[in-house]
Protein backbone atom coordinates (compact mmCIF):
# COMPACT_ATOMS: atom_id res chain seq x y z
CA UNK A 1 32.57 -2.80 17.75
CA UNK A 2 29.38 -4.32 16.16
CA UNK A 3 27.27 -1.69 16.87
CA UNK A 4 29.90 0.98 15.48
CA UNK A 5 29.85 -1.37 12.37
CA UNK A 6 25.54 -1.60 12.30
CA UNK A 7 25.77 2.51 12.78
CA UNK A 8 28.57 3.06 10.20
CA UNK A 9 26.84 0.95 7.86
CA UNK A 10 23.56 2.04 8.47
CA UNK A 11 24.48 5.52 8.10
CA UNK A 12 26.53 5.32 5.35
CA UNK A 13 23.53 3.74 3.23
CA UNK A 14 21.35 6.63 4.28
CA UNK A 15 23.90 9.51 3.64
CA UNK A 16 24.16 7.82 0.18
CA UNK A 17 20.51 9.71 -0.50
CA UNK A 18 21.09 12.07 1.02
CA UNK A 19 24.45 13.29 -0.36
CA UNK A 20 23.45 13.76 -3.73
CA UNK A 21 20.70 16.21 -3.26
CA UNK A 22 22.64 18.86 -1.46
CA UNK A 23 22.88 21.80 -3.64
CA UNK A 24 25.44 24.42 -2.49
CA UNK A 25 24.37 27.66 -3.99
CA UNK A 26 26.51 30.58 -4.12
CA UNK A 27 25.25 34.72 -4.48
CA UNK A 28 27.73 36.92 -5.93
CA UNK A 29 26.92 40.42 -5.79
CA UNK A 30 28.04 43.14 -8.50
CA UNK A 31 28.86 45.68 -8.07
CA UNK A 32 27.90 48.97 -10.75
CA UNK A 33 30.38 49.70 -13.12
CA UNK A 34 30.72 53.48 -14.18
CA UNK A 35 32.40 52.01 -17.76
CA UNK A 36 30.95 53.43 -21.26
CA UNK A 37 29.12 51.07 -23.26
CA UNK A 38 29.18 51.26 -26.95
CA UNK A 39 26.46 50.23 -29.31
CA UNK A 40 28.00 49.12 -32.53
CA UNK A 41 25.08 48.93 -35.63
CA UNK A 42 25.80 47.79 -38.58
CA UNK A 43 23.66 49.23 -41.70
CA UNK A 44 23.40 45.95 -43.16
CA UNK A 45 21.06 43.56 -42.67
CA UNK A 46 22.36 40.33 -42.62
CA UNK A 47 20.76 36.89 -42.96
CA UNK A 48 20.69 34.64 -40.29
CA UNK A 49 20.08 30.62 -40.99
CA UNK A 50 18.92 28.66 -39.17
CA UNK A 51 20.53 25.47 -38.36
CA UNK A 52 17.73 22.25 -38.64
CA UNK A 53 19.72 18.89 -37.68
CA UNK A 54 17.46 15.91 -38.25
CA UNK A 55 17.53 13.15 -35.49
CA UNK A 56 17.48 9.67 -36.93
CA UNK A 57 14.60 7.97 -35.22
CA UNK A 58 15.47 4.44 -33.71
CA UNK A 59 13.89 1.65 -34.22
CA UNK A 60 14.02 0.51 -30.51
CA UNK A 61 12.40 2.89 -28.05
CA UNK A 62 15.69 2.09 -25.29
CA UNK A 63 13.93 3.88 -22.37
CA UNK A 64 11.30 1.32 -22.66
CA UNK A 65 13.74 -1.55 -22.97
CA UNK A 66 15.55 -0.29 -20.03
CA UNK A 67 12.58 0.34 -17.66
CA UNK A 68 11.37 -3.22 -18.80
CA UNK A 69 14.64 -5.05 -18.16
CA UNK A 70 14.60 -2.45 -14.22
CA UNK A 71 10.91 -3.59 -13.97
CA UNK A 72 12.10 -7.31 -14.37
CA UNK A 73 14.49 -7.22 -11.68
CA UNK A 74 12.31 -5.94 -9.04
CA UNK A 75 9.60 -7.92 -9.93
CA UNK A 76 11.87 -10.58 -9.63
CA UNK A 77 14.13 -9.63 -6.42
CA UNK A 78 10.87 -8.63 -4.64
CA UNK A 79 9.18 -12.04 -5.30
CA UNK A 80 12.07 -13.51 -3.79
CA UNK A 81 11.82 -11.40 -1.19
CA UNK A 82 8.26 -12.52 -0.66
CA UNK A 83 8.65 -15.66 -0.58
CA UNK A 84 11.67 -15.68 2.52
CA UNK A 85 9.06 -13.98 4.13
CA UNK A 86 6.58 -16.54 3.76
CA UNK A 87 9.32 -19.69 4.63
CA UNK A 88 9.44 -17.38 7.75
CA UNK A 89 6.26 -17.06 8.76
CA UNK A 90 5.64 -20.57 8.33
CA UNK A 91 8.37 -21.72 10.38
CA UNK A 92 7.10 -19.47 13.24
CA UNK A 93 3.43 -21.15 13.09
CA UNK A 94 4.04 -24.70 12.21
CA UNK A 95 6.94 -25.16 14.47
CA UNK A 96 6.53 -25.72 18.75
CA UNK A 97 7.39 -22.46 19.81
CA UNK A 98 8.88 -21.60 23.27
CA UNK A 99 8.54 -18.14 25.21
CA UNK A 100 11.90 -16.81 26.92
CA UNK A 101 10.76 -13.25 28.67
CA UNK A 102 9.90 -11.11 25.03
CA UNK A 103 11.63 -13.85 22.62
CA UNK A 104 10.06 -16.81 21.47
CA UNK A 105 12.48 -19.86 20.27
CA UNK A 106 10.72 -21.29 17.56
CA UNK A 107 11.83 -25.09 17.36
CA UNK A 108 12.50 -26.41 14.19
CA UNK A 109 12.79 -29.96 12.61
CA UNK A 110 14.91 -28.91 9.70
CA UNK A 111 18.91 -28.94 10.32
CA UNK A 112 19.54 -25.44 10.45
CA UNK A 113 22.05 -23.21 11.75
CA UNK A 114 20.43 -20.70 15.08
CA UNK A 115 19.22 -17.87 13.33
CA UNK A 116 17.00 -15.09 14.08
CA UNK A 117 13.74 -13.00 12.92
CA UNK A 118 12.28 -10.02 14.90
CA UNK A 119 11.54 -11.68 17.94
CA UNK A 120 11.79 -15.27 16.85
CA UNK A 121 15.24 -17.67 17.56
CA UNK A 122 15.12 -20.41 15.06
CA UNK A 123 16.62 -23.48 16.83
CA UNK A 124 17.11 -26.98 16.12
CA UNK A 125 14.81 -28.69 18.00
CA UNK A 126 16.73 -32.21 18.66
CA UNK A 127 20.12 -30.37 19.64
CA UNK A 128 17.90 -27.87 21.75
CA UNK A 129 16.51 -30.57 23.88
CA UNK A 130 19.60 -32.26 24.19
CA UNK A 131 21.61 -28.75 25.29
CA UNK A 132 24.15 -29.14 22.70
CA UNK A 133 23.77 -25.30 21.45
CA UNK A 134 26.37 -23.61 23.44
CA UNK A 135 24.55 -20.73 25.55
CA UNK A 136 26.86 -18.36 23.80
CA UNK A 137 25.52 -19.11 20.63
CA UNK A 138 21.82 -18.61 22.24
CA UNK A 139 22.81 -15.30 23.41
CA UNK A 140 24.12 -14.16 20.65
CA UNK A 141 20.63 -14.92 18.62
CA UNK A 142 18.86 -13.33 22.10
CA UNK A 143 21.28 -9.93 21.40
CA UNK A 144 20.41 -10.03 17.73
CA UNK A 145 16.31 -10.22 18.55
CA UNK A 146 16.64 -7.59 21.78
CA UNK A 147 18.48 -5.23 19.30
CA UNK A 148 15.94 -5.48 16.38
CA UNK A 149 19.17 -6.76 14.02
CA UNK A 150 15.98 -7.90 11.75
CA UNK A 151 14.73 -4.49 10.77
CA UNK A 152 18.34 -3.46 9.82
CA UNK A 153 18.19 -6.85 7.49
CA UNK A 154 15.18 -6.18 6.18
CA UNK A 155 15.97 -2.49 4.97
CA UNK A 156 18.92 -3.60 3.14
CA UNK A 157 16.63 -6.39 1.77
CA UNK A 158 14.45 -3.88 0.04
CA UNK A 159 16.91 -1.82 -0.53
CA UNK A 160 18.17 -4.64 -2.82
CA UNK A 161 14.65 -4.70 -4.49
CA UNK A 162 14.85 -1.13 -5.44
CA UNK A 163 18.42 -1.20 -6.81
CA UNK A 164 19.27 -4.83 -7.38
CA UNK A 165 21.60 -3.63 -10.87
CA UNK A 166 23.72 -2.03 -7.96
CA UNK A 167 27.34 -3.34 -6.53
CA UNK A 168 27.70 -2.05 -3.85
CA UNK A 169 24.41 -3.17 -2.58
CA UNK A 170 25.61 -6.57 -2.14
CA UNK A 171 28.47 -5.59 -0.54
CA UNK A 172 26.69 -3.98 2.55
CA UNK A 173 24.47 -6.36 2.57
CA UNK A 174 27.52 -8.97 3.20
C-alpha cells in the first residue's frame, strides 16, 4: 500500500505539469462550395473613426510588486531549505556513526525521534545502546534509506520552494 501511495503521489505531482500543456488540436476540412457570392458596393464613402481609449497609468507597477512579494518567498522557503540541509549534514559528521551493510546509523545525542536521510538512520544514541528501539522501528528507517524515501522528500521540498503561495503543495507534502 505505501508504495501505491509514494507512486500515486509521485505521479500525480508530475502529471500536474504535464497536464496543462497538452494541446488537442483539431483539422477540419472544407469542403468547396459551388454558392454565388455577391459583392455589395456602396457609392458612398463613409467615415470610419477610430476608437482611442486612454489607459489610466497606475501609480504602482503590480507585476513588480508581485514578482517581489514571489521572489520573497523563495528566497525565504529556499533558505530554510538550506539550512535543514546543513542541521543534516552536521549531524552526519559530528555524530559516531555506525555502518550496517550500505546504511550508516548516525548516533545522535539530541532526543530525537529515528528518522532518516539518504543513507543515514538518525538514532538516539543512549536508547540505541541500551536496545530499547524496537527492531521494527529500525527496519522501518532501513526500508525508508534502501528505497531512497529521501529523494521523494526532497523533490517535494523544492517543489515547495518554487510554489510555496500553493495549497495543495502542503498537502502532498503531508
Amino acid at each position: 500500500m505505501h508504495q501505491f501511495k509514494r507512486f500515486f503521489l509521485l505521479t500525480a505531482v508530475i502529471a500536474s505539469f504535464i497536464i496543462p500543456q497538452i494541446v488537442f488540436t483539431e483539422y477540419v476540412e472544407i469542403e468547396p462550395s459551388t454558392a454565388v457570392t455577391q459583392i455589395i458596393t456602396i457609392n458612398e464613402p463613409q467615415e470610419i473613426q477610430p476608437v482611442v481609449q486612454t489607459i489610466a497609468n497606475s501609480p504602482m507597477n503590480w507585476s513588480l510588486i508581485l514578482w517581489t512579494i514571489y521572489g520573497l518567498g523563495v528566497a525565504g522557503f529556499a533558505l530554510r531549505f538550506l539550512i535543514n540541509l546543513h542541521k543534516i549534514w552536521k549531524r552526519i559528521h559530528n555524530n559516531p556513526r555506525t555502518k550496517h551493510s550500505a546504511i550508516y546509523r548516525i548516533l545522535l545525542k539530541e532526543q530525537l525521534p529515528p528518522h532518516t536521510f539518504l543513507r543515514y538512520i538518525f538514532l538516539n544514541k543512549r536508547k540505541f545502546e541500551v536496545n530499547s528501539i524496537p527492531n521494527s522501528v529500525i527496519k522501518h528507517e532501513e526500508t525508508h534509506a534502501k528505497e531512497w524515501h529521501s529523494l521523494d522528500v526532497l523533490f517535494i521540498e523544492i517543489l515547495q520552494v518554487l510554489f510555496w503561495f500553493n495549497p495543495l503543495i502542503y498537502a502532498f507534502k503531508k
